[in-house]
C-alpha atoms as a PDB file:
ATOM      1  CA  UNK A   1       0.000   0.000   0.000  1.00  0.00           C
ATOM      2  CA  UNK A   2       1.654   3.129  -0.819  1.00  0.00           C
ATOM      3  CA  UNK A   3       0.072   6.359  -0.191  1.00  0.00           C
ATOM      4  CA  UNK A   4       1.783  10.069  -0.575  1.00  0.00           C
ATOM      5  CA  UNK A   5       4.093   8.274  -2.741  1.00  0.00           C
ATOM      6  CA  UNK A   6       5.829   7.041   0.371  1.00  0.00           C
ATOM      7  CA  UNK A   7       5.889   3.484   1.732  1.00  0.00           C
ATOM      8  CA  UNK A   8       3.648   2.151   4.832  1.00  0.00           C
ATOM      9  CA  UNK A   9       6.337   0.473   7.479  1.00  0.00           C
ATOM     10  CA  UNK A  10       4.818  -2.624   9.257  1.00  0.00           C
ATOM     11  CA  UNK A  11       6.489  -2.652  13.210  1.00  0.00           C
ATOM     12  CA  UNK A  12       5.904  -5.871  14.871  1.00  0.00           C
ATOM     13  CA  UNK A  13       5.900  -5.999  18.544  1.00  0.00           C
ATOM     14  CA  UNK A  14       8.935  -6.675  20.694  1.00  0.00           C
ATOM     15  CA  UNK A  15      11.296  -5.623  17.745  1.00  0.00           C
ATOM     16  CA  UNK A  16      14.795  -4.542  18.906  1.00  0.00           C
ATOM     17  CA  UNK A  17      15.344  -2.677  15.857  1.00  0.00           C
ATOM     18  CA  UNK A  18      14.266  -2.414  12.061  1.00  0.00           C
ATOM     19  CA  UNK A  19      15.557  -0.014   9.994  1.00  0.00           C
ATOM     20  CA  UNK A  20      12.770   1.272   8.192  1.00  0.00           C
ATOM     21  CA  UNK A  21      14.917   3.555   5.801  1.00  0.00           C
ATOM     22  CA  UNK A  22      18.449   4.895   4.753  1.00  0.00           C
ATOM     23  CA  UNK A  23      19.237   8.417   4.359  1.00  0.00           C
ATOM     24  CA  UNK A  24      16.252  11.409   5.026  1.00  0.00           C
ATOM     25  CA  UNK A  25      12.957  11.135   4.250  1.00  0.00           C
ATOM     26  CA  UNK A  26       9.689  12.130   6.295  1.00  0.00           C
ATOM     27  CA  UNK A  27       7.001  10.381   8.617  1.00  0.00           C
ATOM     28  CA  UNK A  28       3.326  11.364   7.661  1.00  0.00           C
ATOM     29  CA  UNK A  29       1.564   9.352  10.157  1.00  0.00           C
ATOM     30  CA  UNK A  30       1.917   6.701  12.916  1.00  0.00           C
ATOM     31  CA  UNK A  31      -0.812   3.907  13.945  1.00  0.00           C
ATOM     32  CA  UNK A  32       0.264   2.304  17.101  1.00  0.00           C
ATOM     33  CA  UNK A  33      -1.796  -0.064  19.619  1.00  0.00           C
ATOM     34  CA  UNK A  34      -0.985  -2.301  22.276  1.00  0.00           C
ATOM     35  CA  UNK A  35      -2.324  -5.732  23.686  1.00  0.00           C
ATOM     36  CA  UNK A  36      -0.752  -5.190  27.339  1.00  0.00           C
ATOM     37  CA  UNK A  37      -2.565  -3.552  30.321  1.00  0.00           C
ATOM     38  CA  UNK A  38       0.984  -1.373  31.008  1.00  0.00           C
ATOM     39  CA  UNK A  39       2.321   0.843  28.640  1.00  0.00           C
ATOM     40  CA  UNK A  40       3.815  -0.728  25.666  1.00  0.00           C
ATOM     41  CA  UNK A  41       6.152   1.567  23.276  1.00  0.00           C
ATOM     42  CA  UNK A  42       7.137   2.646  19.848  1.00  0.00           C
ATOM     43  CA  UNK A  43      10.313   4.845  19.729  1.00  0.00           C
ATOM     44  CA  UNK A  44      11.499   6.221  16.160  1.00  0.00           C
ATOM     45  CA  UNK A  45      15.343   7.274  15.641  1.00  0.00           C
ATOM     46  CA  UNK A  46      16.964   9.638  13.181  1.00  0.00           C
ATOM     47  CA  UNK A  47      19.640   6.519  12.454  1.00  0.00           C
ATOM     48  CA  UNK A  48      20.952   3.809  10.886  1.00  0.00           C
ATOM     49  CA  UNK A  49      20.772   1.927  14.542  1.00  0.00           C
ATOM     50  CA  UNK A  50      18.487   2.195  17.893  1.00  0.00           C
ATOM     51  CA  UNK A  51      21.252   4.212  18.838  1.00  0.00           C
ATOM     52  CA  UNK A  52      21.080   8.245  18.591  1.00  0.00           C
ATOM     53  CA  UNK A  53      18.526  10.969  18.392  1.00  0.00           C
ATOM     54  CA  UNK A  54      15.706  10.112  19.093  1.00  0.00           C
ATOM     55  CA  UNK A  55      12.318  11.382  17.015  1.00  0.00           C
ATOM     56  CA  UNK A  56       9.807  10.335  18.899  1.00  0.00           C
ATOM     57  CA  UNK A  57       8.406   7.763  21.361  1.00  0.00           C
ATOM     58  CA  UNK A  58       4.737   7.242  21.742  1.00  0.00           C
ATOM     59  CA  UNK A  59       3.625   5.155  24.400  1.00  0.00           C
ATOM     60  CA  UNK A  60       0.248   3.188  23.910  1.00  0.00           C
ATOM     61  CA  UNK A  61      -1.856   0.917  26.200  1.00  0.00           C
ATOM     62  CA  UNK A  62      -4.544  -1.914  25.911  1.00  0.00           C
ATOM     63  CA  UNK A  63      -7.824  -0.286  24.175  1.00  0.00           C
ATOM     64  CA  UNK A  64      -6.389   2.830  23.897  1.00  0.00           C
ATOM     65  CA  UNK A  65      -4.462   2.875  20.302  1.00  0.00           C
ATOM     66  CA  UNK A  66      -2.276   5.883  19.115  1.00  0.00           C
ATOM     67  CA  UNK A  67      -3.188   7.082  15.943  1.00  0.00           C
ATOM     68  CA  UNK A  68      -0.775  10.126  14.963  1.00  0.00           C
ATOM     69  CA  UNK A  69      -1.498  11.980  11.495  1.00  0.00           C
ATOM     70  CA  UNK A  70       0.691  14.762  10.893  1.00  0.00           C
ATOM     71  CA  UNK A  71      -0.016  17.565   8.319  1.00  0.00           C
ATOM     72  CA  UNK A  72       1.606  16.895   4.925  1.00  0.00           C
ATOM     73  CA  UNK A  73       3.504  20.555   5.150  1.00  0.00           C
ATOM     74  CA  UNK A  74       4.677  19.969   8.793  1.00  0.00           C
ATOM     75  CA  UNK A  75       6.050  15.904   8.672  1.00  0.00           C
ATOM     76  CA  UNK A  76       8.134  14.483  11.335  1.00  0.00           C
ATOM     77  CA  UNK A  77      11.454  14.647   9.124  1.00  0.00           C
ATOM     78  CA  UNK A  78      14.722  12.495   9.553  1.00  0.00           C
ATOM     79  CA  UNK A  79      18.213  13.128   8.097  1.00  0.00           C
ATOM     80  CA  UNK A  80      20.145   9.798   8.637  1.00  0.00           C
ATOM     81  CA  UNK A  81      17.700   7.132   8.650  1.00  0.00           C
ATOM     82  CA  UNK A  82      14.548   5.797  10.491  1.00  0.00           C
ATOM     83  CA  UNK A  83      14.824   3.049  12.668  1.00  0.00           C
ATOM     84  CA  UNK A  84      11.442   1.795  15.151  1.00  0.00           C
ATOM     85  CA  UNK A  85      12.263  -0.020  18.353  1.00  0.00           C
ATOM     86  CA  UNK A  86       8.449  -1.624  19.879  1.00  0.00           C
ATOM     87  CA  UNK A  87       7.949  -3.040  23.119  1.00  0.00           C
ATOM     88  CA  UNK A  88       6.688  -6.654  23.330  1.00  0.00           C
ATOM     89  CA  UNK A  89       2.836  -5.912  22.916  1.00  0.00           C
ATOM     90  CA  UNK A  90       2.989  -2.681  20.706  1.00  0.00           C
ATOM     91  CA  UNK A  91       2.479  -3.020  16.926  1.00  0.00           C
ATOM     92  CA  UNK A  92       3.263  -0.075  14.454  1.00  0.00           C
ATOM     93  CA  UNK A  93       1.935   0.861  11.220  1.00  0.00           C
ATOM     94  CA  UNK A  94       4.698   3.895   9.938  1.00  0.00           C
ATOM     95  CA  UNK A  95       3.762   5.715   7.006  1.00  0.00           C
ATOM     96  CA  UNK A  96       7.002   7.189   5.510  1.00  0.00           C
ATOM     97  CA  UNK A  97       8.245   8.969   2.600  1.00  0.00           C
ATOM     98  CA  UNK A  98      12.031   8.604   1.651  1.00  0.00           C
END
């Protein structure tokens, strides 16, 4: 599926790291939800690795899901790369544009 000419970025849960893309690009929106009771996670790195600055983190719970859209003019922008790190019960849909 491939909307704003970008590339929707499937995040399963308990991932250490996936490098979602190299080099800059921009995040349009972010669908997060959770299957724990505590607060699972999705953090997002400008990076190659789960190591460096980090873009966001969004923190979701059971029957409460996330659902981030950000305004095409204003996108969550990354110079290096995007990489997602998810707790065990969080599950991330990342639309992107690279």
């Amino acid at each position: 599926m491939q909307l704003y000419n970008g590339y929707t970025n499937y995040v399963p849960g308990n991932t250490s790291s996936k490098l979602l893309h190299s080099g800059p690009g921009k995040v349009h929106a972010i669908l997060l939800t959770g299957q724990n009771a505590t607060a699972d996670s999705l953090t997002l790195y400008d990076s190659l690795t789960a190591v460096g600055d980090v873009l966001i983190k969004l923190n979701v719970s059971l029957h409460a899901p996330v659902v981030g859209h950000l305004d095409r003019l204003l996108p969550l922008t990354f110079s290096t790369g995007l990489t997602a790190v998810t707790t065990t019960g969080a599950w991330a849909f990342v639309l992107t544009e690279a």
